[in-house]
Protein backbone atom coordinates (compact mmCIF):
# COMPACT_ATOMS: atom_id res chain seq x y z
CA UNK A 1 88.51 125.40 67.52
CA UNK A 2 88.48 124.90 71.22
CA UNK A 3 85.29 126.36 73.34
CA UNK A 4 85.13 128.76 76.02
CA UNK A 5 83.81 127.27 79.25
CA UNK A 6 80.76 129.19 80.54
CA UNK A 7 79.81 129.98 83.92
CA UNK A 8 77.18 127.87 85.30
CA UNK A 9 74.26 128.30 88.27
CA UNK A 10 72.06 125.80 89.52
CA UNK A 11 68.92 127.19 89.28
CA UNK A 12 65.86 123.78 89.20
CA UNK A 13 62.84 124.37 87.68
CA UNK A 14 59.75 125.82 90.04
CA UNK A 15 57.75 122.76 87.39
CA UNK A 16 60.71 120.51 88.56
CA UNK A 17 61.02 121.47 92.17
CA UNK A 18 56.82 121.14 93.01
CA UNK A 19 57.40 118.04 91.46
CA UNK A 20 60.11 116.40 93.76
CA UNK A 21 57.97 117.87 96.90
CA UNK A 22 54.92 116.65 95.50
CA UNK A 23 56.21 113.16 95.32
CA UNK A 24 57.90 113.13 98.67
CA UNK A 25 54.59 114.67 100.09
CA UNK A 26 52.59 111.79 98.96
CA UNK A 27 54.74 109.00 99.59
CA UNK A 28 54.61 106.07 101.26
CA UNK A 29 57.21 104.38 103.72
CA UNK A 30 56.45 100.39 104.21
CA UNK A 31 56.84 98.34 107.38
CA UNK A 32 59.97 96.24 107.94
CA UNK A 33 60.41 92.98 109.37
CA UNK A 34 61.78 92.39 112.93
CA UNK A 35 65.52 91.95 112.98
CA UNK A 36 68.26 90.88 115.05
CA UNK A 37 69.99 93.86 116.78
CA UNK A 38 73.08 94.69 114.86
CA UNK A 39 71.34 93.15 111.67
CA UNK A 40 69.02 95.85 111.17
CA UNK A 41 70.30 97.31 108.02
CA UNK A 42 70.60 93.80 106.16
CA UNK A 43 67.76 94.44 103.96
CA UNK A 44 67.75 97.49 103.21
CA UNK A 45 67.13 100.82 104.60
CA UNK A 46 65.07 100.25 107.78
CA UNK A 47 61.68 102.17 107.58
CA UNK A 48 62.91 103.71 110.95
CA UNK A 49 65.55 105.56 109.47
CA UNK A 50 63.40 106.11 105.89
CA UNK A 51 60.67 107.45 107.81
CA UNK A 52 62.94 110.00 109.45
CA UNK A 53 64.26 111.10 105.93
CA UNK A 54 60.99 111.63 104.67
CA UNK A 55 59.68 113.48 107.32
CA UNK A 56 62.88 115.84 107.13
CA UNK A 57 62.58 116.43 103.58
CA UNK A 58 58.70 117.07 104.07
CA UNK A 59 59.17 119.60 106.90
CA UNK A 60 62.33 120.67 106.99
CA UNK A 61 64.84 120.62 103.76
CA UNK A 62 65.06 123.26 102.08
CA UNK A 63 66.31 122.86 98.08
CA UNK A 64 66.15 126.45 97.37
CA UNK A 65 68.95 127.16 100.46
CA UNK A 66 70.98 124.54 99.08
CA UNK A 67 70.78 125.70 95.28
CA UNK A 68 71.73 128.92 97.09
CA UNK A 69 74.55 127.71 99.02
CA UNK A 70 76.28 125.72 96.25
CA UNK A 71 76.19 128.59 93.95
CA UNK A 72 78.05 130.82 96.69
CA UNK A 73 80.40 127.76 97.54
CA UNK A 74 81.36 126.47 93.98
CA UNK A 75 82.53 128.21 90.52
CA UNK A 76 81.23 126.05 88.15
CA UNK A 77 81.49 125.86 84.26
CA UNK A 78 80.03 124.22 81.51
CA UNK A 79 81.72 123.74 77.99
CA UNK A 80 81.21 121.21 75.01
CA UNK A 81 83.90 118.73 74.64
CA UNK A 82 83.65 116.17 71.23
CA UNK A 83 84.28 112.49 71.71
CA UNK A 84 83.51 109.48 69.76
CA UNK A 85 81.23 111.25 67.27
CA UNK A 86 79.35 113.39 69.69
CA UNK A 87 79.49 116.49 72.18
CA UNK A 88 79.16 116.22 76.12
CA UNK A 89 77.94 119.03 77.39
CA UNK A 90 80.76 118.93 80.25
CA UNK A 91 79.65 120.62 84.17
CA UNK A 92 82.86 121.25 86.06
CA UNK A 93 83.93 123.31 88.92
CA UNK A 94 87.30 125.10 88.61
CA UNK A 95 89.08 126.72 91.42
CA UNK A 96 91.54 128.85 90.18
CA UNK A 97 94.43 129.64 92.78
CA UNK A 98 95.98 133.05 93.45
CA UNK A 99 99.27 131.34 94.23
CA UNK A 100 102.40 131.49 91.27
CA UNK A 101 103.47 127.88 92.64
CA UNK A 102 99.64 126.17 92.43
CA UNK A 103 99.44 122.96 90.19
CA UNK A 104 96.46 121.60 88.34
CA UNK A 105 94.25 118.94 90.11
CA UNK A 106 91.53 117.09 88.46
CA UNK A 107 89.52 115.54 91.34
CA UNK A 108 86.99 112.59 89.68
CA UNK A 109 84.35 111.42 91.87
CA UNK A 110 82.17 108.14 91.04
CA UNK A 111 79.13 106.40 91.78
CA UNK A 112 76.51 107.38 94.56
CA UNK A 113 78.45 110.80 95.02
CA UNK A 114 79.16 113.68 92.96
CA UNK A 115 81.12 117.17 92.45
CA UNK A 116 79.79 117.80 96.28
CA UNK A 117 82.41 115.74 97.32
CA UNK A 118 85.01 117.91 96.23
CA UNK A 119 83.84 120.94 98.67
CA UNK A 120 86.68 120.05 102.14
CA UNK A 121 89.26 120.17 99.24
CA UNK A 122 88.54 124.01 97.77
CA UNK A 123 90.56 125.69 100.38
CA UNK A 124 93.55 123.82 99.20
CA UNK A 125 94.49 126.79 96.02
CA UNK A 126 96.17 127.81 99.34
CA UNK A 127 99.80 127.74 99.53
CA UNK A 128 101.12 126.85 102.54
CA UNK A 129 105.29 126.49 103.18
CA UNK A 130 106.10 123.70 100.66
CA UNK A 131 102.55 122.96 99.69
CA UNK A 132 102.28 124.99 96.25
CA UNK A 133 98.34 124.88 96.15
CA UNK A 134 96.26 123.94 93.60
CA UNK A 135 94.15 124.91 90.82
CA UNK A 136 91.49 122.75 91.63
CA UNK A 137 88.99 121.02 89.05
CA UNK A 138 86.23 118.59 89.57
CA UNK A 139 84.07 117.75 87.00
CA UNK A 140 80.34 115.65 87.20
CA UNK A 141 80.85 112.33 85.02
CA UNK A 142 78.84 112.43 81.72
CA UNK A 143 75.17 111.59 82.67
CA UNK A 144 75.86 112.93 86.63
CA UNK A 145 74.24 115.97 88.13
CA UNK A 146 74.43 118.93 85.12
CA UNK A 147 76.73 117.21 82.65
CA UNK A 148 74.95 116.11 79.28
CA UNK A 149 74.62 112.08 79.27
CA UNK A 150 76.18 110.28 76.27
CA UNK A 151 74.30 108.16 73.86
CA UNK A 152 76.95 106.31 72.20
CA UNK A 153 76.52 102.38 73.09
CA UNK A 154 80.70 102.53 72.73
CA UNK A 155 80.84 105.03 75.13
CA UNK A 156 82.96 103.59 78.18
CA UNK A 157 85.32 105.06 80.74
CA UNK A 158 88.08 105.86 78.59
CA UNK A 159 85.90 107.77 76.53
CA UNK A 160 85.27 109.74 80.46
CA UNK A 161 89.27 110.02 80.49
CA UNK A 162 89.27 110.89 77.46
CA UNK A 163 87.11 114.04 78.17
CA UNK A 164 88.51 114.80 81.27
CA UNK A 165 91.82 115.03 79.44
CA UNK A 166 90.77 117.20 76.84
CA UNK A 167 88.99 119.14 79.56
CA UNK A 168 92.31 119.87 80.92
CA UNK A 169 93.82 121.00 77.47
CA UNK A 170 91.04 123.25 77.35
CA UNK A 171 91.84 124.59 80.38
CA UNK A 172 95.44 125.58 79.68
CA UNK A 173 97.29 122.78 81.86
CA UNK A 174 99.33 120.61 79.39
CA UNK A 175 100.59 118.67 82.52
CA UNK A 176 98.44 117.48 85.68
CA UNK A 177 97.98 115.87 88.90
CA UNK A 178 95.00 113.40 89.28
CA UNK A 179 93.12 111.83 92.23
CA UNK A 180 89.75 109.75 92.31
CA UNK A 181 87.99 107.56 94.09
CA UNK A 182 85.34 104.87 92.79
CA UNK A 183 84.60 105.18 88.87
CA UNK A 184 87.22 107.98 89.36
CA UNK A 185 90.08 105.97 90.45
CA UNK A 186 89.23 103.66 87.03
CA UNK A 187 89.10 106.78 85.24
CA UNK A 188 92.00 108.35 86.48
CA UNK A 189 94.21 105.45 86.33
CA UNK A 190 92.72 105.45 82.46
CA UNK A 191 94.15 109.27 81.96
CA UNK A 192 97.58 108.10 83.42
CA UNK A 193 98.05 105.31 81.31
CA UNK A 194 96.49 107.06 77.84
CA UNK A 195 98.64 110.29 79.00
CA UNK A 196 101.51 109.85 80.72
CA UNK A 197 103.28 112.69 79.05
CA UNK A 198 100.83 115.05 80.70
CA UNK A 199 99.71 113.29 84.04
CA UNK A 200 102.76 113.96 86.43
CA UNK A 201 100.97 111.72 89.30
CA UNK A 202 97.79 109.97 90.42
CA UNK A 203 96.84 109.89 94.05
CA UNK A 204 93.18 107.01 94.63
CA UNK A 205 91.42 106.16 97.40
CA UNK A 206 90.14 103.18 95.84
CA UNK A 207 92.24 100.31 95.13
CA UNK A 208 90.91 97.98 92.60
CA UNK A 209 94.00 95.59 91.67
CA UNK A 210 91.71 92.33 90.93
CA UNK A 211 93.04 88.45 90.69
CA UNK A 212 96.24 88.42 89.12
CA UNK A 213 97.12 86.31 86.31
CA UNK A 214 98.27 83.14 86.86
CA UNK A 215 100.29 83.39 83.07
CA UNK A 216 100.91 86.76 83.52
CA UNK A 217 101.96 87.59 86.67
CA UNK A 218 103.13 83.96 88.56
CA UNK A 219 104.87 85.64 91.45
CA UNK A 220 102.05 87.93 92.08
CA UNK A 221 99.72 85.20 91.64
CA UNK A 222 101.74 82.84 94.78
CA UNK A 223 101.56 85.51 96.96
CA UNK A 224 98.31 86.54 96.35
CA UNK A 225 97.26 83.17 97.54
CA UNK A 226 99.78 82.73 100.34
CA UNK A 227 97.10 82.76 103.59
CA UNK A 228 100.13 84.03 105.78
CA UNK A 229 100.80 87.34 104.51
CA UNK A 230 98.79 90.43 107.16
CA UNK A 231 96.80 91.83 103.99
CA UNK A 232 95.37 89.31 102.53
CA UNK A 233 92.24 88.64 105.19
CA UNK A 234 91.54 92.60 104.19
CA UNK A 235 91.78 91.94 100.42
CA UNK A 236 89.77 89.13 100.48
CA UNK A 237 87.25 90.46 102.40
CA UNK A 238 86.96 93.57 99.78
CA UNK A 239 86.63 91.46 97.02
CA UNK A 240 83.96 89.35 99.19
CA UNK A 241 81.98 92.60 100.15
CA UNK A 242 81.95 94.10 96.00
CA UNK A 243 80.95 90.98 94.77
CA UNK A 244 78.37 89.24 97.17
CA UNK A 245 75.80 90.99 100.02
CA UNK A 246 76.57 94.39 98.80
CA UNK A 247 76.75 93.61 95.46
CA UNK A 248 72.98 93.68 94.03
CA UNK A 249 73.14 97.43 92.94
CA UNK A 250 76.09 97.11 90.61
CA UNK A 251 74.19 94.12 89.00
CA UNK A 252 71.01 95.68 88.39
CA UNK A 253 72.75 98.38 86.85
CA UNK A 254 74.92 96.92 84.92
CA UNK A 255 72.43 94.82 83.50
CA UNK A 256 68.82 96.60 83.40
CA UNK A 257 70.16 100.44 83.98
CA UNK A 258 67.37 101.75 81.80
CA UNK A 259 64.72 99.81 83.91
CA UNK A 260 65.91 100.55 87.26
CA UNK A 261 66.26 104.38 86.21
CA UNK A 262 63.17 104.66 85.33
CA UNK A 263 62.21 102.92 88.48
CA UNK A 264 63.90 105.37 90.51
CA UNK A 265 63.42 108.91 88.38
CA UNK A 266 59.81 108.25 89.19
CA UNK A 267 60.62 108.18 92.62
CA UNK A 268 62.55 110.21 94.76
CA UNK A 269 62.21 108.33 97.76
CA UNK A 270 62.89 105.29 96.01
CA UNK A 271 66.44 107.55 95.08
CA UNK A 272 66.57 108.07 98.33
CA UNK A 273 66.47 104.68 99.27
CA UNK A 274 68.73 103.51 97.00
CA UNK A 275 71.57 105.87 96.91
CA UNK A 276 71.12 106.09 101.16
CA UNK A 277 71.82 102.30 101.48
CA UNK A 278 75.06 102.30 99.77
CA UNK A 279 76.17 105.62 101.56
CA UNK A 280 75.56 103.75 104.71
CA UNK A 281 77.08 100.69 103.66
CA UNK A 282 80.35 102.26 102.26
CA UNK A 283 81.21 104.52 105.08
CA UNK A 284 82.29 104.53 108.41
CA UNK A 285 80.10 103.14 110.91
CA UNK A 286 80.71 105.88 113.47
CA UNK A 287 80.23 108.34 110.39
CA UNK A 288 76.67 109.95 110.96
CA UNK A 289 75.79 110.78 107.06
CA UNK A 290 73.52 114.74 107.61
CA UNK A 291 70.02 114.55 106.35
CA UNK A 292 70.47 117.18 104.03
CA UNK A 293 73.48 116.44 102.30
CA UNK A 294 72.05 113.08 101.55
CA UNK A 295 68.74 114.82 100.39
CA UNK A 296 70.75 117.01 98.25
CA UNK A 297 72.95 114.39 96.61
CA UNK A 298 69.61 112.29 95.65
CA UNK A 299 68.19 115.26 94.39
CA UNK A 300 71.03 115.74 92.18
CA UNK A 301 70.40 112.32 90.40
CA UNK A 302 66.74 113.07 90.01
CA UNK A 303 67.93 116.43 87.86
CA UNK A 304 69.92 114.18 85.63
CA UNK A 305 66.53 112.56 83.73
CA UNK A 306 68.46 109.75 82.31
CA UNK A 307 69.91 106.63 82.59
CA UNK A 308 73.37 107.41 82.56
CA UNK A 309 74.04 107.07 86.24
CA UNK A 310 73.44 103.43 86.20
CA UNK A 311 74.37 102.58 82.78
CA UNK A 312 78.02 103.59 83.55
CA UNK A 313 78.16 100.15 85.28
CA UNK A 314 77.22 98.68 81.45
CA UNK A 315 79.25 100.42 79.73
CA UNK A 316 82.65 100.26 81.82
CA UNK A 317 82.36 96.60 82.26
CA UNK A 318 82.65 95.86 78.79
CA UNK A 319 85.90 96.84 78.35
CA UNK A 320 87.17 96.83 81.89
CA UNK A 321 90.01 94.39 80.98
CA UNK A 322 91.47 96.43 77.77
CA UNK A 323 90.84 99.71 79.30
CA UNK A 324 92.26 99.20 82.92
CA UNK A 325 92.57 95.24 84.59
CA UNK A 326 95.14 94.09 81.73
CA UNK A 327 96.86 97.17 82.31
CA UNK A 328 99.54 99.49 84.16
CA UNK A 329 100.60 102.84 84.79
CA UNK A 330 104.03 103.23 83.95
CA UNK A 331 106.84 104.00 85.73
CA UNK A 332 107.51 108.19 84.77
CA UNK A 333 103.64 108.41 86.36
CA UNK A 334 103.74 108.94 90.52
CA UNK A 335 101.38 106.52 92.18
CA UNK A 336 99.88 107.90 95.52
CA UNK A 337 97.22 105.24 96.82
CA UNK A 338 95.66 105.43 100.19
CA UNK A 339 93.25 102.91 101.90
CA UNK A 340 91.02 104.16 104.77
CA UNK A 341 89.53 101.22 107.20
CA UNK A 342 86.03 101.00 106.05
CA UNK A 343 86.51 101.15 102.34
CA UNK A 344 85.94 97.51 100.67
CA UNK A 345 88.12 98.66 97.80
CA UNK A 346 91.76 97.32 99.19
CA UNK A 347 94.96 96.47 98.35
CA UNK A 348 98.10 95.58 99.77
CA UNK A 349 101.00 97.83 98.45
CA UNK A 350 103.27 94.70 97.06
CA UNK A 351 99.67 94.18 94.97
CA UNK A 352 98.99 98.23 94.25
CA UNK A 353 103.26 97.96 92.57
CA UNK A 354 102.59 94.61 91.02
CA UNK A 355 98.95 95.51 88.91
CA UNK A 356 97.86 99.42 89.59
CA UNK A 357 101.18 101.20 89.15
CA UNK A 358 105.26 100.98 88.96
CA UNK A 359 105.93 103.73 90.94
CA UNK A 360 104.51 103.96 94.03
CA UNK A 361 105.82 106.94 95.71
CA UNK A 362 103.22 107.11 98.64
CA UNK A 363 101.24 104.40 100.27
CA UNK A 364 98.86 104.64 103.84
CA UNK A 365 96.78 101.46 104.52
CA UNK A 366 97.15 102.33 108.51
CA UNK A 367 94.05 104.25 108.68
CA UNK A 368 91.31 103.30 111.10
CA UNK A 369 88.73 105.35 109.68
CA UNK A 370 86.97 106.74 107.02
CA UNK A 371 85.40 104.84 104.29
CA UNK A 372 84.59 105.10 100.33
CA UNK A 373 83.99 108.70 100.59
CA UNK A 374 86.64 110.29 102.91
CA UNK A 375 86.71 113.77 101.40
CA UNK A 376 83.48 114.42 103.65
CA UNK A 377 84.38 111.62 106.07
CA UNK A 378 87.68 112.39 107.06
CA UNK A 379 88.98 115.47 105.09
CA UNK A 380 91.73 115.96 107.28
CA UNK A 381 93.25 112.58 106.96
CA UNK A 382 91.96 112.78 103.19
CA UNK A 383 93.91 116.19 102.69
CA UNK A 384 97.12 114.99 104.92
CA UNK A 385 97.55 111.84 102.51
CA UNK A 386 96.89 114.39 99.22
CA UNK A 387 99.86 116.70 100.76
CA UNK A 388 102.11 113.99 101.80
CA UNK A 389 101.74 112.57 98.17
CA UNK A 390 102.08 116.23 96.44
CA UNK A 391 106.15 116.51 98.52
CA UNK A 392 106.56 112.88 97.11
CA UNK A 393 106.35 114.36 93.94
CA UNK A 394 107.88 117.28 94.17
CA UNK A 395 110.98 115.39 94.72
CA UNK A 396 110.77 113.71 91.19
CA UNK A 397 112.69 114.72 87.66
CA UNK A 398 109.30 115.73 86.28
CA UNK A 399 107.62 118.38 89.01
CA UNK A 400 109.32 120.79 86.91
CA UNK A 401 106.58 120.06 84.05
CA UNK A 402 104.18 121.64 86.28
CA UNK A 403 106.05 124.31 86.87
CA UNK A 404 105.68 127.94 84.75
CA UNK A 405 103.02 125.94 82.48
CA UNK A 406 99.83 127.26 83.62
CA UNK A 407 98.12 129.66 81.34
């Protein structure tokens, strides 16, 4: 028998919420060592910029507005969905839109952000001439924010697609359109491969393609190493980024999560800390990041009391090759994939056909800005690529699937 979602309302803990201030109250920012100008951020968070944090969340931030302000901005659900032998308790928002033409999006955000991100994309259930609208949904990965974390040691990320999946089964759409970014790009692509009869198109923001295959893939693999071809300085450079300087948070995690969670529940400046330096690392360098939103993202990890946040990194390496790198989404899927100029995960569009997808309908690499999170970076240029992609689709055999099939 399939449950009924229930409405949902952030409402923390007074027990929870002294807590949190009491911690921040009583912490401690230490000294830095002199750097280099330019090379300030090299270790770490300066204690500059930590200090300023601190003394904004001690005088100024205020949870209780926020709680108040994302209840009023978002209609969120819960519902229990089964999978692998036990029950997430699934948080979601779900935008329904007023329009007859709106399709189903499932928007799938990743690691150091959350549903929040979702929030420039709500006033798309708009129609607008040949943009239908959509029913938007955005759910918080198993383990993120107000979703139950899993405690299966098989649990990986197509047991996330999985859920999503049946999330959208349970929510009346038998066919979809997809887009995420980070662990939801993975995911995503997951749901398009496991589901093409229901996933119409995919549009992701972060393209993960990998080293091809020598065996497999020859041609791909000659070009890939060819030093003359524009893109692949930029894709080298990614791969350089993910897995060197910037790469010591996805090791700890994927390695130690219970120890470093523990670490950092204990701590919400240390959260602060550590979700703050990949926030500045992965965005835009013009991009000034506002105090509170960053406060209110690290808060939301701090509600989650578990591990789950970092052990996703565990858990979706171990099968990263039979759930996503060995594979592709086939052709009847629509592949939308757009790169903005400050996001390390890159690929060339010859690579995104040859590994991610067989048909690419829409492709922008000629952005020059925005970063890993351009829903609150750039929404407009975010929300131009999503609507570009959407009339790409719309001119394929199988829009009509979305058609007349919402409940």
């Amino acid at each position: 028998m399939t449950a009924t979602p229930k409405p949902f309302r952030i409402h923390v803990s007074d027990e929870k919420l002294n807590w949190i201030n009491d911690r921040v109250r009583t912490s401690t920012v230490i000294p830095d060592v002199p750097h280099d100008k330019g090379k300030e951020w090299d270790d770490g968070v300066p204690s500059s910029v930590m200090q300023e944090y601190v003394d904004f969340w001690r005088e100024t931030y205020d949870w209780r507005a926020e709680e108040a302000r994302i209840n009023s901005t978002f209609e969120m659900f819960t519902v229990p969905i089964e999978e692998g032998g036990e029950t997430i308790d699934l948080h979601f928002v779900h935008h329904r839109s007023a329009s007859p033409s709106a399709v189903p999006l499932l928007f799938a955000h990743g690691w150091p952000g959350s549903f929040l991100e979702v929030e420039s994309l709500l006033k798309l259930t708009a129609s607008e001439g040949d943009f239908p609208g959509f029913h938007i949904i955005a759910p918080s990965l198993p383990g993120f924010a107000f979703s139950s974390s899993p405690q299966s040691s098989e649990f990986s990320l197509g047991s996330i697609a999985s859920i999503y999946h049946k999330l959208m089964k349970t929510l009346g759409y038998d066919h979809y359109l997809l887009q995420g970014g980070d662990w939801g790009s993975l995911i995503t692509r997951i749901m398009a491969m496991d589901h093409p009869d229901a996933c119409v198109g995919i549009h992701i923001n972060f393209l993960i393609a990998g080293i091809p295959s020598p065996l497999r893939e020859p041609l791909t693999t000659m070009r890939f190493a060819a030093g003359y071809f524009r893109d692949t300085l930029r894709l080298k450079l990614g791969l350089k980024w993910l897995n060197g300087s910037e790469s010591g948070f996805s090791k700890i995690q994927a390695t130690k999560p219970q120890t470093i969670s523990q670490v950092l529940a204990d701590s919400p400046v240390g959260m602060l800390a550590w979700i703050f330096d990949k926030l500045h690392a992965l965005s835009d360098p013009a991009y000034e990041w506002d105090k509170a939103r960053v406060i209110t993202w690290t808060t939301t990890y701090l509600l989650t009391e578990s591990s789950a946040h970092a052990r996703i990194y565990k858990y979706a390496r171990r099968k990263m090759d039979k759930e996503v790198s060995s594979r592709i989404i086939p052709a009847e899927v629509a592949l939308g994939a757009s790169a903005f100029a400050h996001d390390p995960g890159y690929a060339p569009q010859w690579l995104v056909s040859a590994r991610i997808g067989k048909n690419v309908v829409f492709y922008n690499d000629t952005h020059k800005v925005g970063g890993h999170f351009p829903s609150v970076e750039v929404p407009d240029l975010f929300i131009a690529d999503l609507k570009s992609f959407v009339g790409r689709v719309r001119n394929g055999d199988r829009w009509k699937l979305l058609e007349g099939k919402l409940n």
